[in-house]
PDB file of N, CA and C in Angstrom:
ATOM      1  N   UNK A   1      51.690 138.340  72.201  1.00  0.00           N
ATOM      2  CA  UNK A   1      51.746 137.011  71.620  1.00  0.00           C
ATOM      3  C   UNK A   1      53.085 136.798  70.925  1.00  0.00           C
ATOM      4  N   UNK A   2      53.685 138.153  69.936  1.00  0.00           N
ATOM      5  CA  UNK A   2      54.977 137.951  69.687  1.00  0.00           C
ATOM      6  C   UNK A   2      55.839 137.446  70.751  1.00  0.00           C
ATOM      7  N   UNK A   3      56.017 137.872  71.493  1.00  0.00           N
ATOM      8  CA  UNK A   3      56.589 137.751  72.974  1.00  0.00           C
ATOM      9  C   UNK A   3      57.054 136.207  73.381  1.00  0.00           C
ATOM     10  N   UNK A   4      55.536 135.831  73.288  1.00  0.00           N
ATOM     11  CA  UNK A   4      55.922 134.196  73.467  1.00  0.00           C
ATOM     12  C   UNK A   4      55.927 133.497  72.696  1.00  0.00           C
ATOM     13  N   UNK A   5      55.978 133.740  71.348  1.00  0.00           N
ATOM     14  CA  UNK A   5      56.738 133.047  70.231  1.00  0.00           C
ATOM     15  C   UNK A   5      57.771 133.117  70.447  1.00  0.00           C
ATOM     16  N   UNK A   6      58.229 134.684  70.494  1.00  0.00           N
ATOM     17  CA  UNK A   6      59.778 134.531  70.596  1.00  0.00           C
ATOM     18  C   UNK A   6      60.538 133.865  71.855  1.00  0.00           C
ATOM     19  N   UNK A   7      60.337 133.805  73.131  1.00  0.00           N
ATOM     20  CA  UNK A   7      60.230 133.220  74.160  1.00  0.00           C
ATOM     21  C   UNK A   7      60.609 131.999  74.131  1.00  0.00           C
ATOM     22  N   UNK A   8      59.681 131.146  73.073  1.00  0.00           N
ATOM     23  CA  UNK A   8      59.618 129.643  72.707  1.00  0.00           C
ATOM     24  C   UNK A   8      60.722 129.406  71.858  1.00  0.00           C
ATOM     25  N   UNK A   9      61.168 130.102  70.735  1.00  0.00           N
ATOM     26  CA  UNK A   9      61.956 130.292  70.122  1.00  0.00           C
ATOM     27  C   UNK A   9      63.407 130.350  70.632  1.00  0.00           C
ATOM     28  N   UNK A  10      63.495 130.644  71.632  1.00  0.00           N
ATOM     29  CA  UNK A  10      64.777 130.794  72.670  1.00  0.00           C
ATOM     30  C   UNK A  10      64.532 129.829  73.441  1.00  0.00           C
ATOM     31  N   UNK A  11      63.816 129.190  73.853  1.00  0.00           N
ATOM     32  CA  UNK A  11      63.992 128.205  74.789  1.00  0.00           C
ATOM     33  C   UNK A  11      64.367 126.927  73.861  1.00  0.00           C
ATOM     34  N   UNK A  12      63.983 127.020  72.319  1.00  0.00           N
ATOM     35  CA  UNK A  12      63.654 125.736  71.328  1.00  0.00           C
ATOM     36  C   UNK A  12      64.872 125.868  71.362  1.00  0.00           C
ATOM     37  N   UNK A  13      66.139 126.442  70.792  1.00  0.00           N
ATOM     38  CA  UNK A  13      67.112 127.122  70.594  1.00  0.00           C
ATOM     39  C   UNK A  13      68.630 126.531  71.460  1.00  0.00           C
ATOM     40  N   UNK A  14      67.991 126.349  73.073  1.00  0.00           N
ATOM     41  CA  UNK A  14      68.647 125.760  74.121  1.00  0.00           C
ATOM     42  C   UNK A  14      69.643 124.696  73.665  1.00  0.00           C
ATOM     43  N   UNK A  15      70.471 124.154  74.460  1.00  0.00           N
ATOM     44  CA  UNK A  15      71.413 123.024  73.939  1.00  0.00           C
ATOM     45  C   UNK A  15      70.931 121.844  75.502  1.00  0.00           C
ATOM     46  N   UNK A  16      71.355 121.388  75.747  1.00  0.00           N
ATOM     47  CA  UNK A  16      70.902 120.460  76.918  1.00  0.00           C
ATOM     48  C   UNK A  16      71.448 120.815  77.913  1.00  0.00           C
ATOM     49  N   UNK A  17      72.808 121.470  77.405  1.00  0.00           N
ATOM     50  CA  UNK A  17      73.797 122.500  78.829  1.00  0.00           C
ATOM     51  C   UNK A  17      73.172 123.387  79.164  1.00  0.00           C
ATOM     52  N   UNK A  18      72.695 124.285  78.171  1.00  0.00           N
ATOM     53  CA  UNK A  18      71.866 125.622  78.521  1.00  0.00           C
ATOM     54  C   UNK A  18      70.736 125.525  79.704  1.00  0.00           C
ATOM     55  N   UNK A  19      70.038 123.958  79.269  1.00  0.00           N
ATOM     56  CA  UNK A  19      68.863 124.034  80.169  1.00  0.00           C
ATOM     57  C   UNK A  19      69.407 123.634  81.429  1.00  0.00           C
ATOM     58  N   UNK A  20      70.878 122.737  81.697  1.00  0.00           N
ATOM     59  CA  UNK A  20      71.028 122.803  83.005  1.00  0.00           C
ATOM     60  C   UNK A  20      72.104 123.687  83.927  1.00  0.00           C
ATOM     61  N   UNK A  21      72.514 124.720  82.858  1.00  0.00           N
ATOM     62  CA  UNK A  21      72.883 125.866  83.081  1.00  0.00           C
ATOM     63  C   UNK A  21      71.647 126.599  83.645  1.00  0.00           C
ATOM     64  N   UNK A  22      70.707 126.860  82.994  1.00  0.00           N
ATOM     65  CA  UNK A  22      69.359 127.956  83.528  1.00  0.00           C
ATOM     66  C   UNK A  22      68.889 127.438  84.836  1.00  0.00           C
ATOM     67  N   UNK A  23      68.534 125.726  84.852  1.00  0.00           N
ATOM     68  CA  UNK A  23      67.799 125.250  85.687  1.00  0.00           C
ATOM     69  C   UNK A  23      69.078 125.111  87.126  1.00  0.00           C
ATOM     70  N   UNK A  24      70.197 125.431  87.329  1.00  0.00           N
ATOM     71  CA  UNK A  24      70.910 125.564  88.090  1.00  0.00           C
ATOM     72  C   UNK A  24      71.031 127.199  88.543  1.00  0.00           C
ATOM     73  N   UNK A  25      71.240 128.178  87.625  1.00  0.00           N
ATOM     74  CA  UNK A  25      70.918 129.338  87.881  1.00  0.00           C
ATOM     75  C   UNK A  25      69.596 129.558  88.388  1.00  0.00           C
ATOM     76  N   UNK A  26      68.323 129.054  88.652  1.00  0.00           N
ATOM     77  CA  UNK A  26      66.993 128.713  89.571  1.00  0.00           C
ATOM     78  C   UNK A  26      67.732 128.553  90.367  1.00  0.00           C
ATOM     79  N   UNK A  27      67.556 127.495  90.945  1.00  0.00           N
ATOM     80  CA  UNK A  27      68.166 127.005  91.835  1.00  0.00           C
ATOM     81  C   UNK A  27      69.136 127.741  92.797  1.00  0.00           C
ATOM     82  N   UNK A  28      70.200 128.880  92.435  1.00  0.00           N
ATOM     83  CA  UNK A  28      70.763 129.271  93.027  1.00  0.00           C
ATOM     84  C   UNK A  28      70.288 130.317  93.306  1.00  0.00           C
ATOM     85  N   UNK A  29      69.543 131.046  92.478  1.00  0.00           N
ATOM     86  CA  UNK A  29      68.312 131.946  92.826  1.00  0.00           C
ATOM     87  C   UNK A  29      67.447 131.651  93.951  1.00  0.00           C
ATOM     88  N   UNK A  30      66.811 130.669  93.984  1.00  0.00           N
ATOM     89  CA  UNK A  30      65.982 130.208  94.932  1.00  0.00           C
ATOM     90  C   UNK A  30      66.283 130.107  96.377  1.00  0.00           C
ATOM     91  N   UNK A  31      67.407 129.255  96.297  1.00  0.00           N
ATOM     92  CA  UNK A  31      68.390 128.837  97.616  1.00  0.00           C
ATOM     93  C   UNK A  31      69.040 129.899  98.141  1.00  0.00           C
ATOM     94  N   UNK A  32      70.111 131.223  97.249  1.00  0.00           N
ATOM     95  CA  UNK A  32      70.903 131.415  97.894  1.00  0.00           C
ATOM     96  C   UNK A  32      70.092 133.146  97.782  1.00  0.00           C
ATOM     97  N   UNK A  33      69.721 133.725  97.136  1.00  0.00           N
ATOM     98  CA  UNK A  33      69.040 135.084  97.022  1.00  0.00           C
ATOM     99  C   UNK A  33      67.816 134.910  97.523  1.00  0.00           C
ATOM    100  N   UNK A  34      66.732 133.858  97.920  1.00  0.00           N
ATOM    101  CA  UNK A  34      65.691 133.835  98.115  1.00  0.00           C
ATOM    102  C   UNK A  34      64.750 134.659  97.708  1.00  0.00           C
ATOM    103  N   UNK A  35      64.078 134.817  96.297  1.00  0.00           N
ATOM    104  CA  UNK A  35      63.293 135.961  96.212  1.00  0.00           C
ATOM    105  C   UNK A  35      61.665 135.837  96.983  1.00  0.00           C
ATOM    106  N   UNK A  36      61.499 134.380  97.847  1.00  0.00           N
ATOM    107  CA  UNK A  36      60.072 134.997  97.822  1.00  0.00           C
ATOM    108  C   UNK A  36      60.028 134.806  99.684  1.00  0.00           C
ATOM    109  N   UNK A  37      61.031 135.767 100.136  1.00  0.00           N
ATOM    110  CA  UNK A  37      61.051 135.621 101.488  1.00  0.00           C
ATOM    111  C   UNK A  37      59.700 136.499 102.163  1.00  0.00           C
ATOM    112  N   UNK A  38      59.341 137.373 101.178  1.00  0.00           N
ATOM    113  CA  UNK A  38      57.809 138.399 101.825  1.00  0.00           C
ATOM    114  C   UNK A  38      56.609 136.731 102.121  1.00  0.00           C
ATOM    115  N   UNK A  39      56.987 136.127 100.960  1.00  0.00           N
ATOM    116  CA  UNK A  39      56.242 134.710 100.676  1.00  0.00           C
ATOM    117  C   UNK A  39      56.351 133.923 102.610  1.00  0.00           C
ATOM    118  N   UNK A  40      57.350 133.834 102.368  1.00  0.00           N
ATOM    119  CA  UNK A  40      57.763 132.664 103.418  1.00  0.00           C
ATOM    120  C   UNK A  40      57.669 133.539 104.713  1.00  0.00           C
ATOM    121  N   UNK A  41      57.818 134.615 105.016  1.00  0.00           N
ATOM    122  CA  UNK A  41      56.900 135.466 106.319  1.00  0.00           C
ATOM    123  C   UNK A  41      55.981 135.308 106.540  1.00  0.00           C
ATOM    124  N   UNK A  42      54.945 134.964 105.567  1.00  0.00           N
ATOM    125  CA  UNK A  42      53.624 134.983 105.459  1.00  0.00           C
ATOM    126  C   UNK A  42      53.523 133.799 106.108  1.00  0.00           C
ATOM    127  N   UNK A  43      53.738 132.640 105.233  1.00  0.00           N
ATOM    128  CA  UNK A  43      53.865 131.699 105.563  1.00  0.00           C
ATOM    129  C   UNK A  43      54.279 131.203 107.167  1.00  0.00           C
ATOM    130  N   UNK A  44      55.069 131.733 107.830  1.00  0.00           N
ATOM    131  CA  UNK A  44      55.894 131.546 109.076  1.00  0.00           C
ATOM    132  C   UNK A  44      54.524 132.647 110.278  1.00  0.00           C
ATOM    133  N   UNK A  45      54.231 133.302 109.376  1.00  0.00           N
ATOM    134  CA  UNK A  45      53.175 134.305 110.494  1.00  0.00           C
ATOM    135  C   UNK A  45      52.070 133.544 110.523  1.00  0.00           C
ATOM    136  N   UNK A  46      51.352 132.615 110.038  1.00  0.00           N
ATOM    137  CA  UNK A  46      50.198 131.773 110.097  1.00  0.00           C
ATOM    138  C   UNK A  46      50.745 130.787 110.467  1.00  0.00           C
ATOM    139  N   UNK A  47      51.755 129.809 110.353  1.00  0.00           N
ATOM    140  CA  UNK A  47      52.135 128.649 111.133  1.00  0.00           C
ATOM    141  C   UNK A  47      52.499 129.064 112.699  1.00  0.00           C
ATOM    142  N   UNK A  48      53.064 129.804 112.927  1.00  0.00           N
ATOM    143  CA  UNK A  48      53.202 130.062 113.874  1.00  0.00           C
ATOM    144  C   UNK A  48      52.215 130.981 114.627  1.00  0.00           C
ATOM    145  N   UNK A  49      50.735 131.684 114.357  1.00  0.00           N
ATOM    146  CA  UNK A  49      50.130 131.873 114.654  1.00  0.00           C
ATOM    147  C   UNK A  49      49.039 130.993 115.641  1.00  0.00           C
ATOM    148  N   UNK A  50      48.717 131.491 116.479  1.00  0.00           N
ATOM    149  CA  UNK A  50      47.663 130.383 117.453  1.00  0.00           C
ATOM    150  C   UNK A  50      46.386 130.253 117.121  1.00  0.00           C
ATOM    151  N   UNK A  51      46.045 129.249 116.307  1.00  0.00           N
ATOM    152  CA  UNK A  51      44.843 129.534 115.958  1.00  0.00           C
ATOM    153  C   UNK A  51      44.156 128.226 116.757  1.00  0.00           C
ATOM    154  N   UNK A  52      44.222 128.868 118.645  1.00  0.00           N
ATOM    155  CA  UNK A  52      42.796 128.026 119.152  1.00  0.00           C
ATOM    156  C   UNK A  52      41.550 128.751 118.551  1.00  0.00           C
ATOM    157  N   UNK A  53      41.609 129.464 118.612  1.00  0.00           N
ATOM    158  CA  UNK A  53      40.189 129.851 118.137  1.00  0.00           C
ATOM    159  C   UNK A  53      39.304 128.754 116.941  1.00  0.00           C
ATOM    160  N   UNK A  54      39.958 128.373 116.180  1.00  0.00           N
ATOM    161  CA  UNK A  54      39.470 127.297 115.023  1.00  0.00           C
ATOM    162  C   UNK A  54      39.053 126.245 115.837  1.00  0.00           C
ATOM    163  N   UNK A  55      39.901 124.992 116.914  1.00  0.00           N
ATOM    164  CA  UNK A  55      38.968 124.551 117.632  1.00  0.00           C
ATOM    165  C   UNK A  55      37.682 124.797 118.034  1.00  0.00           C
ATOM    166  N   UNK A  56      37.734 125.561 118.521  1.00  0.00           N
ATOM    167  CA  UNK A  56      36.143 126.177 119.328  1.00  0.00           C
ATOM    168  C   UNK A  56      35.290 126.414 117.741  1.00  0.00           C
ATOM    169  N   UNK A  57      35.671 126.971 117.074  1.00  0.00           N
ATOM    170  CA  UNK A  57      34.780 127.248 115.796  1.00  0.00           C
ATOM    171  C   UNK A  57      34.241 126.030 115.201  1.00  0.00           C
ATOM    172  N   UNK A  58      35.029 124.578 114.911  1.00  0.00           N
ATOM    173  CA  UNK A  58      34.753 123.774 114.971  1.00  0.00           C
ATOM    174  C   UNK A  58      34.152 122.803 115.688  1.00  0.00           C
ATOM    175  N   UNK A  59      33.999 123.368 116.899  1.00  0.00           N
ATOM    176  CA  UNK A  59      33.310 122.742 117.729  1.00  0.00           C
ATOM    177  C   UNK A  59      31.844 123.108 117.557  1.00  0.00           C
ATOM    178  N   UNK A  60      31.533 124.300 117.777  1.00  0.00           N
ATOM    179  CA  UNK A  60      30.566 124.737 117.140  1.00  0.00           C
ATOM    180  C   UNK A  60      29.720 124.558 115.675  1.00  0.00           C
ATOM    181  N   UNK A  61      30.571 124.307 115.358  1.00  0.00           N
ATOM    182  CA  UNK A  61      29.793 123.598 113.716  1.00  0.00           C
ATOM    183  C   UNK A  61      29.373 121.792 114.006  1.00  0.00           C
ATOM    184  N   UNK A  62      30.205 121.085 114.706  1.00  0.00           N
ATOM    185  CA  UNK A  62      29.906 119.853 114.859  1.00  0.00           C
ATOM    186  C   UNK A  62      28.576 120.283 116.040  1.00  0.00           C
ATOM    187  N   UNK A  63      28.307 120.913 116.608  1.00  0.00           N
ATOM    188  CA  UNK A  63      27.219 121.100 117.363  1.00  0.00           C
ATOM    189  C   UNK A  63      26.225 121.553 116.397  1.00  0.00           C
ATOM    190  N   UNK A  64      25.963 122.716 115.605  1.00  0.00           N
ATOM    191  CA  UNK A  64      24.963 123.231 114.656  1.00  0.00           C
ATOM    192  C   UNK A  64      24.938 121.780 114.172  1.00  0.00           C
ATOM    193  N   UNK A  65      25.723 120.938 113.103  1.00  0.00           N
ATOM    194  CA  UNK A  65      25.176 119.816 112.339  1.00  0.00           C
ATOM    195  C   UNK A  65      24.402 118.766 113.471  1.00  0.00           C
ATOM    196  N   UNK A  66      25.070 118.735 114.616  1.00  0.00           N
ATOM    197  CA  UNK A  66      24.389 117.569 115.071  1.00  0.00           C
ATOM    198  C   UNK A  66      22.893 118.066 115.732  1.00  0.00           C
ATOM    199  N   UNK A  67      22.627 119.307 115.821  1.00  0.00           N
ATOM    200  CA  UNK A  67      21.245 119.685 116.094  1.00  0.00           C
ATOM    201  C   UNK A  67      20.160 119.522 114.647  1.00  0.00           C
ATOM    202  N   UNK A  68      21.139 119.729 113.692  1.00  0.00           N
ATOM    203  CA  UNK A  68      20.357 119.811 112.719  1.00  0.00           C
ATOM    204  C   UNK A  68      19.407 118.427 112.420  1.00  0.00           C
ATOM    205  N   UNK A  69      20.665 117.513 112.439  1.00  0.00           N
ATOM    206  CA  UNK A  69      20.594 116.156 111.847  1.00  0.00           C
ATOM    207  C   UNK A  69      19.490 115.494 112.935  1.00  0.00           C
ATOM    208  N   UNK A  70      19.487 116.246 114.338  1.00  0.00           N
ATOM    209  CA  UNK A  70      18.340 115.855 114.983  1.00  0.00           C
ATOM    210  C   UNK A  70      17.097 116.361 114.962  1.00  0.00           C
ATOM    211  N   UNK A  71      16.689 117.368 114.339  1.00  0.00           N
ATOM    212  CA  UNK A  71      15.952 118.458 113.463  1.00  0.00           C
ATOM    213  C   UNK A  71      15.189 117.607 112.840  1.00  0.00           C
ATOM    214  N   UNK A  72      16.083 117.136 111.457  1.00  0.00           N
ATOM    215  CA  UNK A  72      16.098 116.758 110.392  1.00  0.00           C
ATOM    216  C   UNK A  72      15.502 115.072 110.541  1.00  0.00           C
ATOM    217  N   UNK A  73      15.833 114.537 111.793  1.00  0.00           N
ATOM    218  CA  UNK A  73      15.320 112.912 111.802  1.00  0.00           C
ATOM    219  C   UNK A  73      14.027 113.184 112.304  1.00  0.00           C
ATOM    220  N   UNK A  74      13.683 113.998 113.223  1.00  0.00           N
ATOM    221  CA  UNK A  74      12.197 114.628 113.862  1.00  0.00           C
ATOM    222  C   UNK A  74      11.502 115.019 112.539  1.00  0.00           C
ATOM    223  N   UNK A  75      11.953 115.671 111.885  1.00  0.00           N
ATOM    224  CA  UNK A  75      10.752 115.961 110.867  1.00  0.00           C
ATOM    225  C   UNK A  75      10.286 114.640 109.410  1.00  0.00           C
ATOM    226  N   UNK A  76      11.716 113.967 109.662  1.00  0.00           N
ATOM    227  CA  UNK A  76      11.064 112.814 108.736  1.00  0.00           C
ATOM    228  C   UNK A  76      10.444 111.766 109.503  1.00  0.00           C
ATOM    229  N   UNK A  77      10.568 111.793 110.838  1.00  0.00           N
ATOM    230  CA  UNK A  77       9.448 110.372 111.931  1.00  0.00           C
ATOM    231  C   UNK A  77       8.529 110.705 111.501  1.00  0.00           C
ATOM    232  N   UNK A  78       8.009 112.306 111.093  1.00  0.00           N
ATOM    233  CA  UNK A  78       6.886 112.907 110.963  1.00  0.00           C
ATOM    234  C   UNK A  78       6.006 112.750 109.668  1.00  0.00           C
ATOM    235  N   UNK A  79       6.986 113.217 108.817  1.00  0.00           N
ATOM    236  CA  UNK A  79       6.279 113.105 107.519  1.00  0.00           C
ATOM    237  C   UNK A  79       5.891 111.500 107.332  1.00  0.00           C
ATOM    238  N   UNK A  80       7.142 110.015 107.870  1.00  0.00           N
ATOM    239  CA  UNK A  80       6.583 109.039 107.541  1.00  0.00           C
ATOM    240  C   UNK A  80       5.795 108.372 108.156  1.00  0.00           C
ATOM    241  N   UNK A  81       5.535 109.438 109.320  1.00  0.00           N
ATOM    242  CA  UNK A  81       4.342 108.567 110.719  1.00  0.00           C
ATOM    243  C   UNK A  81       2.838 109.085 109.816  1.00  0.00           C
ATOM    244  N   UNK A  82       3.128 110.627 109.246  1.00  0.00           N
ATOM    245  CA  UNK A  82       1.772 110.900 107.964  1.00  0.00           C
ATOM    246  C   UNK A  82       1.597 109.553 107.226  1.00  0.00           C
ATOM    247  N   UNK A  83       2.465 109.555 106.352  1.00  0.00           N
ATOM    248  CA  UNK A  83       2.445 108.793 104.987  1.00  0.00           C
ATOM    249  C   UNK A  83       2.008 107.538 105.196  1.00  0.00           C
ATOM    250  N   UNK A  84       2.101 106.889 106.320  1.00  0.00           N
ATOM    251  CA  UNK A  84       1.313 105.746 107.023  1.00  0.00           C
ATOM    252  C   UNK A  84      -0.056 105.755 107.009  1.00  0.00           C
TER     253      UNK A  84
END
């Protein structure tokens, strides 16, 4: 908790250059060292991955619901052809 008092304390501290000194040092971090390239593999291995398989999986679920929902209208003709 000291930690991020003091933390806050250094950031309170900043001048308006500092912050676009830091927030430019990001930035060049980001852009030119890239630290989260394990990130963006990941990323690039699932976009570029083939996922027909999800079609068909989805196809299959729009089939389970629409059996259901015909299930589901059969058993209420029923209960309200009773309740009559």
């Amino acid at each position: 908790m000291d930690s991020l008092l003091q933390l806050l304390q250094i950031l309170n501290a900043f001048t308006p250059l500092g912050v676009a000194a830091l927030l430019g040092l990001a930035l060049f971090v980001i852009i030119w060292k890239n630290p989260f390239k394990p990130m963006q593999s990941a990323v690039t291995e699932i976009k570029d991955n083939h996922l027909h398989g999800v079609v068909d999986q989805l196809e299959n679920i729009n089939n389970t619901l629409q059996r259901i929902e015909v299930t589901m209208g059969v058993e209420f003709s029923y209960l309200k052809a009773r309740l009559k």
